[in-house]
Protein backbone atom coordinates (compact mmCIF):
# COMPACT_ATOMS: atom_id res chain seq x y z
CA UNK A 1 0.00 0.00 0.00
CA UNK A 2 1.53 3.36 -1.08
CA UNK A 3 0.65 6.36 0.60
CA UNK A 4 0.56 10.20 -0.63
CA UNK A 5 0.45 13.65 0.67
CA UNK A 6 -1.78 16.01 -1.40
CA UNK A 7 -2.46 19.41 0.04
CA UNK A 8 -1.43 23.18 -0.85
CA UNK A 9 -1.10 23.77 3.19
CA UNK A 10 2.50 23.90 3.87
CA UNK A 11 2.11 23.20 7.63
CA UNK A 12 -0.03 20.03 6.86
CA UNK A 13 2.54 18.61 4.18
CA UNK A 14 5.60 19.48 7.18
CA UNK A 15 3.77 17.58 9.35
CA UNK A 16 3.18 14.43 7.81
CA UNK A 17 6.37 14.05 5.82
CA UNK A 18 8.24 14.68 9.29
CA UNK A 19 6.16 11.62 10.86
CA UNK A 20 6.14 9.62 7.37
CA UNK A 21 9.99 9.28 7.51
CA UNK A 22 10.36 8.89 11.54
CA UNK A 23 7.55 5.95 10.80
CA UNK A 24 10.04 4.85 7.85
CA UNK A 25 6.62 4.56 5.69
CA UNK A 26 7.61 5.57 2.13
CA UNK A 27 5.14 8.81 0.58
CA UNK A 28 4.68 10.42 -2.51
CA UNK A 29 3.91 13.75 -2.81
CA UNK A 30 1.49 15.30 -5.20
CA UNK A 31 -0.02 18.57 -6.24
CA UNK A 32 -3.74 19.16 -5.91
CA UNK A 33 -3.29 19.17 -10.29
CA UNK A 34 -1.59 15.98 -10.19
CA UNK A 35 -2.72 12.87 -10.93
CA UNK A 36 -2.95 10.54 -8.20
CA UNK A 37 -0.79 6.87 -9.23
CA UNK A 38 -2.83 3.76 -9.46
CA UNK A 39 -0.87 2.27 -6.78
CA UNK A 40 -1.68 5.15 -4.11
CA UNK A 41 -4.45 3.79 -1.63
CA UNK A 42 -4.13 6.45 1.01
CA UNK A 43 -4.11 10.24 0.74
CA UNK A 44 -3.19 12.37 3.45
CA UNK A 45 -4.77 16.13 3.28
CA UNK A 46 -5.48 19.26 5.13
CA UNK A 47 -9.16 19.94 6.18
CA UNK A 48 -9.25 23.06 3.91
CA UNK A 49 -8.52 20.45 0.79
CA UNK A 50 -10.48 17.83 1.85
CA UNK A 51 -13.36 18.06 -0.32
CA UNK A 52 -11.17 18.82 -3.28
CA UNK A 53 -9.60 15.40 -3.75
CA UNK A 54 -11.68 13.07 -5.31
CA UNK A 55 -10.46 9.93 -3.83
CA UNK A 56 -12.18 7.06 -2.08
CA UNK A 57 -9.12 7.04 1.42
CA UNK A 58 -8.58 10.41 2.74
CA UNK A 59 -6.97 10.78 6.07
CA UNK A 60 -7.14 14.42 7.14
CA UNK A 61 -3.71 15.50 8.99
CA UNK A 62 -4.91 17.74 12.04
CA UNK A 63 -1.59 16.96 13.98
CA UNK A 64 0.47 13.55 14.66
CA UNK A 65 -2.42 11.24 15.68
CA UNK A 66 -3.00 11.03 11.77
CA UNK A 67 -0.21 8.13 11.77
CA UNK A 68 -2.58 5.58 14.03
CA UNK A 69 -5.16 5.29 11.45
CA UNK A 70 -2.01 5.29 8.41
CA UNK A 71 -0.76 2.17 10.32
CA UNK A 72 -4.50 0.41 10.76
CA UNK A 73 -5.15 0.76 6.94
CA UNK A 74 -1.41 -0.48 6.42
CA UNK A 75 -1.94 -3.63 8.80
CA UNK A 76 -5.26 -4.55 6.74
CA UNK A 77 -7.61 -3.88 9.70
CA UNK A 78 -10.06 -1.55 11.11
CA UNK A 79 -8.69 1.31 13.22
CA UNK A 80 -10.05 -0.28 16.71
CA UNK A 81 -11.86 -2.72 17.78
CA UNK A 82 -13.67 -0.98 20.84
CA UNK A 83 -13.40 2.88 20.98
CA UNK A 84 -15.27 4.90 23.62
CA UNK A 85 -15.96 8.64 24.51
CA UNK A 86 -16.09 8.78 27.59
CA UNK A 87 -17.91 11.64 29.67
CA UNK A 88 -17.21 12.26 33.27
CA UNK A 89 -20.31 15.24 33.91
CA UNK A 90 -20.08 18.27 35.72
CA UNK A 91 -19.84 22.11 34.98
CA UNK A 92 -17.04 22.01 32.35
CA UNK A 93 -16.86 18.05 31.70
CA UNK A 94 -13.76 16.44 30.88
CA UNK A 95 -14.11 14.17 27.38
CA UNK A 96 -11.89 11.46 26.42
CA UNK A 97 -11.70 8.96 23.36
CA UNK A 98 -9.94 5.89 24.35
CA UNK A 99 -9.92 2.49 21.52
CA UNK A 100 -8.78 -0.83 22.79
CA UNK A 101 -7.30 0.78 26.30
CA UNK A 102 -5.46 3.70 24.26
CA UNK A 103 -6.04 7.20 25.05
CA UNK A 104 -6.34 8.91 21.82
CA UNK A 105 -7.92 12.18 22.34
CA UNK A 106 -8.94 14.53 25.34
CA UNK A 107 -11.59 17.26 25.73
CA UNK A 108 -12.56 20.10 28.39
CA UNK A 109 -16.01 21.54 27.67
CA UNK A 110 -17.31 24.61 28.18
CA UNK A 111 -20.65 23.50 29.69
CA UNK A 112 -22.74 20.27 30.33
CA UNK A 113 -24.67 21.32 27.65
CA UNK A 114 -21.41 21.75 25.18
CA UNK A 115 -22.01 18.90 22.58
CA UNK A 116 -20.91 20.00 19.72
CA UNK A 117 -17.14 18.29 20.52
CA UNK A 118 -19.15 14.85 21.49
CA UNK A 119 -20.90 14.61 17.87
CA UNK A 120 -18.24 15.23 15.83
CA UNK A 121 -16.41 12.40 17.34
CA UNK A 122 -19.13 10.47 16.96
CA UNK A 123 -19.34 11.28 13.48
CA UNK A 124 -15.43 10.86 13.07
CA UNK A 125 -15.37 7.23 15.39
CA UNK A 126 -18.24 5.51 13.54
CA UNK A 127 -19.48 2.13 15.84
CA UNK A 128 -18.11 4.89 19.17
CA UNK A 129 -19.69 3.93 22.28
CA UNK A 130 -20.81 6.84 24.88
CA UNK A 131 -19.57 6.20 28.13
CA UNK A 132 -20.89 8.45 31.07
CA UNK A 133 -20.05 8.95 34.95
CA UNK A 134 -22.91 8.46 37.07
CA UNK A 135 -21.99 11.60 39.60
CA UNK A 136 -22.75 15.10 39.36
CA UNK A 137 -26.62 14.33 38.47
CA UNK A 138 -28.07 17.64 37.72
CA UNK A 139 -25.22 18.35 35.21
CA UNK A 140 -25.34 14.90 33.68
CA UNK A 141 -29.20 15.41 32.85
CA UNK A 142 -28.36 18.57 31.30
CA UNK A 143 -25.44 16.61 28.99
CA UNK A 144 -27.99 14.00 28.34
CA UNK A 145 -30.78 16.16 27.27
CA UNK A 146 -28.96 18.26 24.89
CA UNK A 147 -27.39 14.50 23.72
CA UNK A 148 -30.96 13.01 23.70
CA UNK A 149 -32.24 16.53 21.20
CA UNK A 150 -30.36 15.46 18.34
CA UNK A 151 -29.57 11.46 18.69
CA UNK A 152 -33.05 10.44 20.49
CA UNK A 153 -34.08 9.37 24.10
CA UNK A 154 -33.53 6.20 23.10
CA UNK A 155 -30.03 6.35 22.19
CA UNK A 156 -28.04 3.86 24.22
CA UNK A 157 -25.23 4.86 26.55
CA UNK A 158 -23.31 3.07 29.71
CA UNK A 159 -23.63 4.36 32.78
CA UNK A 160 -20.27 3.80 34.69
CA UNK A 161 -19.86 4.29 38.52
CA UNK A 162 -17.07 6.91 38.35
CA UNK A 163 -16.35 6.23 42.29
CA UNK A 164 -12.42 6.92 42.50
CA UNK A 165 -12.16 7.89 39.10
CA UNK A 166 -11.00 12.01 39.87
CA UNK A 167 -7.60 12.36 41.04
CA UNK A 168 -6.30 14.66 43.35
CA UNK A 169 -2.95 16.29 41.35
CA UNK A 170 0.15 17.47 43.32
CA UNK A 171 -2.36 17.69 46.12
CA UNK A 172 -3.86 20.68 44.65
CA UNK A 173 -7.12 21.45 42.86
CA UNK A 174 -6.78 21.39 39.01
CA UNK A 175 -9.70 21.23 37.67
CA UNK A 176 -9.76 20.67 33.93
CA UNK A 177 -6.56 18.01 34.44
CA UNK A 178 -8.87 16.14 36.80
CA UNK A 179 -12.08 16.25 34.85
CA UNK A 180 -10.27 14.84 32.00
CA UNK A 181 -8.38 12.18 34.21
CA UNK A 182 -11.18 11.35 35.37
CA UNK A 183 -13.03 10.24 32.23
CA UNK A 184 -10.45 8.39 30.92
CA UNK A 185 -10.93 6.38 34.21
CA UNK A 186 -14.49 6.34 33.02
CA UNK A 187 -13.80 5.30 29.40
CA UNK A 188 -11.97 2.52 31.08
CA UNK A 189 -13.92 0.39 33.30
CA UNK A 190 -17.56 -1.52 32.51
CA UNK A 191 -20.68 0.00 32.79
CA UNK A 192 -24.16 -0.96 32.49
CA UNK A 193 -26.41 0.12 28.83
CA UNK A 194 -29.65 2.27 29.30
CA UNK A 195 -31.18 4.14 27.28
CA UNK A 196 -30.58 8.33 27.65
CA UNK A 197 -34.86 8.53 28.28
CA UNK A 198 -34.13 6.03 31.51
CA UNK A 199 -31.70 8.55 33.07
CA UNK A 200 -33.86 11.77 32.60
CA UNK A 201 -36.21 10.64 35.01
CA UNK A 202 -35.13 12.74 37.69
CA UNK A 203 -36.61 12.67 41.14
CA UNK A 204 -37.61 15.76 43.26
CA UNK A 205 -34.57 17.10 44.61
CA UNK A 206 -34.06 17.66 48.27
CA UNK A 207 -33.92 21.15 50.12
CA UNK A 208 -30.37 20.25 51.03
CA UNK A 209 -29.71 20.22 47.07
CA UNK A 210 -32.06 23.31 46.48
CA UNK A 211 -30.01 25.52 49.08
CA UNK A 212 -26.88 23.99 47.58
CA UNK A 213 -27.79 25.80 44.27
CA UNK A 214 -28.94 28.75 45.66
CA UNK A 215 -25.40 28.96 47.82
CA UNK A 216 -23.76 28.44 44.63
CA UNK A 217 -25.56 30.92 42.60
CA UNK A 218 -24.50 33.44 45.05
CA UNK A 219 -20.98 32.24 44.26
CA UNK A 220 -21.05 32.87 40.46
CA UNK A 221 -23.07 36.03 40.63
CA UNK A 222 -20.13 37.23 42.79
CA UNK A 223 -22.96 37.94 45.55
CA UNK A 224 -24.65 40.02 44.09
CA UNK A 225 -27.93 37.78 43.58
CA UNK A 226 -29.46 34.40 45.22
CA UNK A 227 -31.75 32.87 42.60
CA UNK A 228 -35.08 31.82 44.28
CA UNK A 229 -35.97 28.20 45.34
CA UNK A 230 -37.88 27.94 42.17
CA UNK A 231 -35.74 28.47 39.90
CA UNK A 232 -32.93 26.39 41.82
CA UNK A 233 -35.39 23.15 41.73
CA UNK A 234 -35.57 23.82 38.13
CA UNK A 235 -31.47 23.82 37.68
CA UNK A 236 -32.02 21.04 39.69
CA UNK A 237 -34.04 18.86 37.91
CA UNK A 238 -31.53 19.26 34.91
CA UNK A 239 -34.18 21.51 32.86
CA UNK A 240 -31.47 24.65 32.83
CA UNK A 241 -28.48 25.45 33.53
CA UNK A 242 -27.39 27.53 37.07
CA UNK A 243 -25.79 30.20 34.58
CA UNK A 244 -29.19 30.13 32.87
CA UNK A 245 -31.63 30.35 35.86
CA UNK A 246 -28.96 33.87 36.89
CA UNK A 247 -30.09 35.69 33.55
CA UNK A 248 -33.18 34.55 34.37
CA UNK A 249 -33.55 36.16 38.16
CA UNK A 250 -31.63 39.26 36.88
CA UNK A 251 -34.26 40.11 33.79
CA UNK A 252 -36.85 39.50 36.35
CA UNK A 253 -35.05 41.95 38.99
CA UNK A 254 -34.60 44.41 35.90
CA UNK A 255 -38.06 44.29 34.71
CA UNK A 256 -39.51 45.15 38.16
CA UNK A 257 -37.07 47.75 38.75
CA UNK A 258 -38.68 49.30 35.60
C-alpha cells in the first residue's frame, strides 16, 4: 500500500512528511493538479482540501495522531476494535476517546450542555460507544438532554460508577486536568447500557440540594444575587443550567425595577 500527501497547506505537508519518515513509511507527494498513481491507496490532506480530492481514502492530517489510522489501513484492519468517549459530567466536563485501552484524544467543555465536541467524534469514530459517569446528576441530565435533542431518548449509553475515578494532582485542585483524568478512568472500566430517556427521570430534589444551588448561585453572581428556590429546583431537575436560571432572576429583577 503506497501512501501520498496532497495538500497546498505547507504546515499540513511538514507535518506528515516529518512523521512519514520517523515511521520509515515511504510517501509520494502530489499537487492538488496531479494525478494521483494507481498504486496510491491512502491520501493524506489538510481539512481546507479535503473536499477537493476526489479519492475514495482520505486521512485528514490535524496533527500527529493522523499516523494511528495510516498504520491500521497499512496492517489490513479496522482502526479499533472498541473505541469509547467517555464523559465524566459536571460544569465544564472532561471528554476522552480511548480504543482498545489507548487514550487517543482529550476534551474540556465549556458547559454540560457543550455537545458539539461529542458529535463530531461520533461522526469521526463511527461504531463509538458513549460512556458516562454516574456523579454530578443535575449536570449529567443537562449533557444527556442536549445528547438526547439530536440522537433520540432512546439512544443507548453506559452508565459507569465513576467512584475513585478524579484524582487529586500534586495535592492541589486542578480542575480541567482532573475532569479529564477522570473520564479516561471512566472510558476505562464496565458499565451498564440504558437508554438516555431512563436517566432523565429525575426525582424531586431535596432542600439540602435546592439551598446547595442557591449557595452556589451566590458564588457565580459574585454575591450580588441568590436565585429563588424555584428556579434552583428547576437547575435542579436538569431543565437549565445555574448560569441560565442567573439571567433569568436578573431580567426579572430588571423588569420590576422598571
Amino acid at each position: 500500500m503506497r501512501v501520498a500527501i496532497m495538500t497546498s497547506d505547507a504546515r499540513v505537508y511538514y507535518l506528515a512528511s516529518k512523521v512519514l519518515k520517523e515511521y520509515r513509511i515511504p510517501f509520494d507527494s502530489l499537487t492538488l493538479e496531479e494525478k494521483i498513481p494507481f498504486d496510491v491507496e491512502v491520501i493524506l490532506t489538510s481539512e481546507g482540501d479535503y473536499e477537493r480530492i476526489d479519492f475514495p481514502t482520505k486521512i485528514i492530517v490535524r496533527d500527529e495522531n493522523f499516523i494511528d489510522e495510516v498504520l491500521a489501513k497499512l496492517e489490513g484492519r479496522k482502526r479499533f476494535k472498541n473505541i469509547y468517549i467517555a464523559i465524566d459530567p459536571g460544569e465544564r466536563p472532561g471528554v476522552s476517546v480511548v480504543g482498545d485501552h489507548r487514550i487517543i484524544e482529550v476534551y474540556h467543555l465549556k458547559s454540560p450542555t457543550d455537545i458539539e465536541i461529542i458529535l463530531e467524534l461520533l461522526e469521526k469514530y463511527p461504531g463509538a460507544k458513549i460512556k458516562i459517569g454516574h456523579g454530578a446528576r443535575r449536570h449529567r441530565v443537562l449533557t444527556l438532554k442536549a445528547l438526547a435533542e439530536v440522537l433520540g431518548d432512546d439512544y443507548t449509553v453506559l452508565l459507569i460508577n465513576e467512584r475513585g475515578t478524579t484524582p487529586k494532582i500534586g495535592g492541589a485542585e486542578i480542575s480541567q486536568v482532573q475532569d479529564i483524568v477522570a473520564s479516561i478512568n471512566i472510558a476505562l472500566r464496565d458499565g451498564r447500557e440504558v437508554k438516555i430517556k431512563e436517566l432523565l427521570k429525575v426525582k424531586e430534589p431535596s432542600k439540602r440540594e435546592i439551598e446547595h444551588i442557591k449557595s452556589r448561585s451566590r458564588q457565580l453572581s459574585g454575591g450580588k444575587i441568590t436565585i429563588p428556590s424555584e428556579l434552583a429546583r428547576e437547575v435542579a431537575k436538569g431543565n437549565m443550567s445555574l448560569e441560565e436560571a442567573i439571567k433569568v432572576h436578573k431580567k426579572r429583577i430588571k423588569g420590576d425595577e422598571e
